[in-house]
N, C-alpha and C. Protein backbone atom coordinates (compact mmCIF):
# COMPACT_ATOMS: atom_id res chain seq x y z
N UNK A 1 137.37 50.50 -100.72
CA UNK A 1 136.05 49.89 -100.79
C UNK A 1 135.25 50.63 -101.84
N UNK A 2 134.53 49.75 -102.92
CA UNK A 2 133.81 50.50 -103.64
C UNK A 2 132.40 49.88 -103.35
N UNK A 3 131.24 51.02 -103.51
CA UNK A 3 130.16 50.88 -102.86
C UNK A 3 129.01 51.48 -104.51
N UNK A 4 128.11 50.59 -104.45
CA UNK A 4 127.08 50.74 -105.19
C UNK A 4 126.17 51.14 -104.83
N UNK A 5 125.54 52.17 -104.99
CA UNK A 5 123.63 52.52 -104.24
C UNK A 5 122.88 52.63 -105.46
N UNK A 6 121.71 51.59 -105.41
CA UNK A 6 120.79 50.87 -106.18
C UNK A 6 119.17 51.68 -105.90
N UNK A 7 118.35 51.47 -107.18
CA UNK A 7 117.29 51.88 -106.36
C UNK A 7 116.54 51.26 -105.66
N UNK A 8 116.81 50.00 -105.30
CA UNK A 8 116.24 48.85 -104.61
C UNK A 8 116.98 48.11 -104.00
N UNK A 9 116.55 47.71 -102.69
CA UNK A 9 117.37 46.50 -102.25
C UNK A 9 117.35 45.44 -103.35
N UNK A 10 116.25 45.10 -103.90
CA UNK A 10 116.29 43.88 -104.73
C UNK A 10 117.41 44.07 -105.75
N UNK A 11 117.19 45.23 -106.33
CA UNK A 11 118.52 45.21 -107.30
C UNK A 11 119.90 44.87 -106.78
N UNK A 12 119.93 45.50 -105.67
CA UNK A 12 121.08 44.87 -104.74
C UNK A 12 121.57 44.01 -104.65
N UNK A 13 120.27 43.34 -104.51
CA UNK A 13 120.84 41.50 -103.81
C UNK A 13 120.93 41.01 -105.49
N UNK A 14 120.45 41.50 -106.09
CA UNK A 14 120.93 41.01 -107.60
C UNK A 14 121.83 40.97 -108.20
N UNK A 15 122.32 42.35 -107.68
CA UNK A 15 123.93 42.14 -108.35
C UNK A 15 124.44 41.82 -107.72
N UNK A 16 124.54 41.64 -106.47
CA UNK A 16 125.37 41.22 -105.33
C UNK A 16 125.67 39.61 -105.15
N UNK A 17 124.41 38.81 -105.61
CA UNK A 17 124.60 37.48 -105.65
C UNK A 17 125.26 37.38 -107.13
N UNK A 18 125.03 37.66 -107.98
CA UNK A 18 125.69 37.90 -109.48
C UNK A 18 127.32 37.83 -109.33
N UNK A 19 127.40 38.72 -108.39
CA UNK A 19 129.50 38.91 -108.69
C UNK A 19 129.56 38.32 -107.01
N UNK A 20 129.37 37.66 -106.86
CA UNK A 20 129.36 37.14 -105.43
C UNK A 20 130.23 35.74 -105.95
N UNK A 21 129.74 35.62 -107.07
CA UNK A 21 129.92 34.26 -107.12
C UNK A 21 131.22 33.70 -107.77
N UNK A 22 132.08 34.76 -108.13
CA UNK A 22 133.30 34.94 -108.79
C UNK A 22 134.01 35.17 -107.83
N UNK A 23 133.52 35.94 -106.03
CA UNK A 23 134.34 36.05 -105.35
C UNK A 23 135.58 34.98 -104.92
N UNK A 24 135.30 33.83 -104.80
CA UNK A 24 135.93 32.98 -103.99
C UNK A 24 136.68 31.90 -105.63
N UNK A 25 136.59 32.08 -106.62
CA UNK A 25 137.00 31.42 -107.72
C UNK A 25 138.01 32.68 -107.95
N UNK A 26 138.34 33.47 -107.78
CA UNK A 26 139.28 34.44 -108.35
C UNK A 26 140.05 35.27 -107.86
N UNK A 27 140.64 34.69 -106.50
CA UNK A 27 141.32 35.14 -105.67
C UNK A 27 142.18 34.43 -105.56
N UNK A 28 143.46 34.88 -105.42
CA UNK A 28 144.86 34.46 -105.50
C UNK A 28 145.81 34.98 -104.96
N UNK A 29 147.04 35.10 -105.12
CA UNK A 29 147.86 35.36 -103.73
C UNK A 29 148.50 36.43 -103.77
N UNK A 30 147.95 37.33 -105.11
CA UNK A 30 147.93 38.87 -105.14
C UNK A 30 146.74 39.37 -104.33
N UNK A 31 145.67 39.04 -104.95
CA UNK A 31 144.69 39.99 -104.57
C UNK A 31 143.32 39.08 -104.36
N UNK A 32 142.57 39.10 -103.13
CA UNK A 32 141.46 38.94 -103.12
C UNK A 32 140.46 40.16 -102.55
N UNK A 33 139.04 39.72 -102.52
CA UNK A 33 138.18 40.48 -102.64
C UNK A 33 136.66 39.77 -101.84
N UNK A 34 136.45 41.19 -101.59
CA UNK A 34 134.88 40.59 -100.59
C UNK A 34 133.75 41.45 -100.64
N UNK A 35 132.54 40.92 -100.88
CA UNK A 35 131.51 41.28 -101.54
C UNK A 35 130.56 41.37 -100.67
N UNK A 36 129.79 42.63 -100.12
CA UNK A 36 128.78 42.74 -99.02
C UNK A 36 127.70 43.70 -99.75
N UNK A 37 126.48 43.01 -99.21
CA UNK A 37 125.02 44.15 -99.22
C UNK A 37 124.35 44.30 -97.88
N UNK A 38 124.15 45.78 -97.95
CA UNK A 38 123.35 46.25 -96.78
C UNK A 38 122.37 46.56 -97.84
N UNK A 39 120.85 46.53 -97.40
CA UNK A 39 119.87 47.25 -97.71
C UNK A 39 120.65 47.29 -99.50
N UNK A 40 120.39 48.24 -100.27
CA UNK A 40 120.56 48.69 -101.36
C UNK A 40 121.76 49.23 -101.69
N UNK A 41 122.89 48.95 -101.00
CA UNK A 41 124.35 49.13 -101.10
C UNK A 41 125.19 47.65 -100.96
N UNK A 42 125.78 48.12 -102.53
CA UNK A 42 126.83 46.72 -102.37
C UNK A 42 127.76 47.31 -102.35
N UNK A 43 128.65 46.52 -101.90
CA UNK A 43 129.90 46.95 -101.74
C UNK A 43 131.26 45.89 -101.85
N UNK A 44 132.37 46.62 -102.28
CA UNK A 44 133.36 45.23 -102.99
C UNK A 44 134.50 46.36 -102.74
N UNK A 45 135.46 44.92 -101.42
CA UNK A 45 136.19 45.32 -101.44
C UNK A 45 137.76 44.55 -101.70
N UNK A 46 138.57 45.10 -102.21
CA UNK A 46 139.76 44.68 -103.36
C UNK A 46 140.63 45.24 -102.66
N UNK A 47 141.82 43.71 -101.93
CA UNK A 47 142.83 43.54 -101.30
C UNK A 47 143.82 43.70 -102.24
N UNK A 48 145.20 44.03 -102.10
CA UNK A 48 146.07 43.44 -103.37
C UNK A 48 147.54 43.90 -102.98
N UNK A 49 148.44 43.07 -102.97
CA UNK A 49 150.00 42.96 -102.98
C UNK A 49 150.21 43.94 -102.84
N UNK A 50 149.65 44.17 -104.05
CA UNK A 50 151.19 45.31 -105.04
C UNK A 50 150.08 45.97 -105.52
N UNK A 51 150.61 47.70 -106.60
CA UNK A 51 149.61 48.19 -106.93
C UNK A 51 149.16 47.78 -108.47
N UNK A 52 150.13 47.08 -108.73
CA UNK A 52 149.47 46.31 -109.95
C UNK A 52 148.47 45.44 -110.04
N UNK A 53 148.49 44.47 -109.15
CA UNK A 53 147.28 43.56 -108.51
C UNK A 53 146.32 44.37 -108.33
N UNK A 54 146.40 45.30 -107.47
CA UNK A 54 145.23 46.75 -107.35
C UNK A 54 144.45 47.13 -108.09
N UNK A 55 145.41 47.44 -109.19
CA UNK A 55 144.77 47.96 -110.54
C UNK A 55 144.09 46.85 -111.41
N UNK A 56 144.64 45.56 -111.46
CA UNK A 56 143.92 45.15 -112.43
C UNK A 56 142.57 44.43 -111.85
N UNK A 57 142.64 43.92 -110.22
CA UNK A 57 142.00 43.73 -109.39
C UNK A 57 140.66 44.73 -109.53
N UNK A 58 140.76 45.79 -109.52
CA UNK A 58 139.71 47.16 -109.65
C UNK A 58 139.23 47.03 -110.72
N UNK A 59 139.78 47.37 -111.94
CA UNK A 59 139.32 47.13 -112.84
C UNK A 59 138.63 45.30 -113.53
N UNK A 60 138.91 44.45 -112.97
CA UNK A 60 138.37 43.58 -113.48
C UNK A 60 136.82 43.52 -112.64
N UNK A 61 136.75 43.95 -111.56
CA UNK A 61 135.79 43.65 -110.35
C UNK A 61 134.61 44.87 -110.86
N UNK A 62 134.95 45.94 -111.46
CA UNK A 62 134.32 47.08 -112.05
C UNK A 62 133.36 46.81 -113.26
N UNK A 63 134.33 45.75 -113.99
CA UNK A 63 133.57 45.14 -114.95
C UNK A 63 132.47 43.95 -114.81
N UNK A 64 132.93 43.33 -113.50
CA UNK A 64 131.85 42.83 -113.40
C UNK A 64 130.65 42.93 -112.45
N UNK A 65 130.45 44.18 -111.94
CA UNK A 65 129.29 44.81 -111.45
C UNK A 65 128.90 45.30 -112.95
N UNK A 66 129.67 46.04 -113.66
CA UNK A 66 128.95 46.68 -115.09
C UNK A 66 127.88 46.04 -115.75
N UNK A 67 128.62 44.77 -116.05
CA UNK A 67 128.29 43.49 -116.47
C UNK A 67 127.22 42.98 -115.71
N UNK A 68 126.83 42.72 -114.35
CA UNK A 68 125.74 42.29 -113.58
C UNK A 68 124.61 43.54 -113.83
N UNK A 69 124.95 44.67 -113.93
CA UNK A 69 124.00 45.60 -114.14
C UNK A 69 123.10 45.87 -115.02
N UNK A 70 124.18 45.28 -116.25
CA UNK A 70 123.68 45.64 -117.65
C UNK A 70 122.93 44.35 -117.93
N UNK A 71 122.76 42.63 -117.46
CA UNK A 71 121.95 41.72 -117.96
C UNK A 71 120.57 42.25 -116.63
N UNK A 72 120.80 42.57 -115.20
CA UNK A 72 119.67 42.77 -114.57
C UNK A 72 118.60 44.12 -114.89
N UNK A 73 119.01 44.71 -115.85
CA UNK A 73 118.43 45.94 -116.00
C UNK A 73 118.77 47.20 -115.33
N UNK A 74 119.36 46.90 -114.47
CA UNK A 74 119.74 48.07 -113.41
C UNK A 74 120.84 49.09 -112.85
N UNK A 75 121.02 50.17 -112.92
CA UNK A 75 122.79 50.57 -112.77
C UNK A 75 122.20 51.09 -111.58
N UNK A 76 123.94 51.34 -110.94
CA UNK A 76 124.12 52.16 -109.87
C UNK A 76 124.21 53.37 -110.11
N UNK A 77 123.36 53.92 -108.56
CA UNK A 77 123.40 55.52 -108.85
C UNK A 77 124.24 55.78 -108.92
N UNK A 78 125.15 56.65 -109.53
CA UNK A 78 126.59 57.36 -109.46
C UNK A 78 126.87 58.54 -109.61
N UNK A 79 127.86 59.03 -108.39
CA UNK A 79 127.94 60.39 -107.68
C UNK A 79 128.75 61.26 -108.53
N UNK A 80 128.75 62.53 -108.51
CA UNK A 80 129.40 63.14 -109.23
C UNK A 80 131.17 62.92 -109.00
């Protein structure tokens, strides 16, 4: 599970409806994925076969929080 902490719920629900919407168009019979916000944490989590599905699964889903972040103005805090 990868988890985002925002400085706002609103940013939250921003990116969260943003890549929300790719959830259910891009899942297939490697790998799907499911997209939740609490409060100011999103979170996306990436099922997958095999660890190849895994990997590219992660990485495509990475890019598009990046991507939701970078048109809403907003990144996630990120931990050391």
């Amino acid at each position: 599970m990868l988890r985002f902490d925002y400085p706002s719920a609103a940013d939250a629900a921003l990116v969260a409806r943003s890549i929300s919407v790719e959830a259910g168009q891009l899942d297939d019979d490697r790998s799907t994925v499911d997209v939740d916000r609490t409060g100011a944490t999103v979170g996306v989590e990436v099922a997958a076969a095999d660890q190849i599905a895994l990997r590219a699964g992660l990485n495509s889903w990475l890019r598009y929080v990046s991507v939701a972040e970078q048109v809403a103005g907003c990144e996630a805090e990120r931990g050391p």
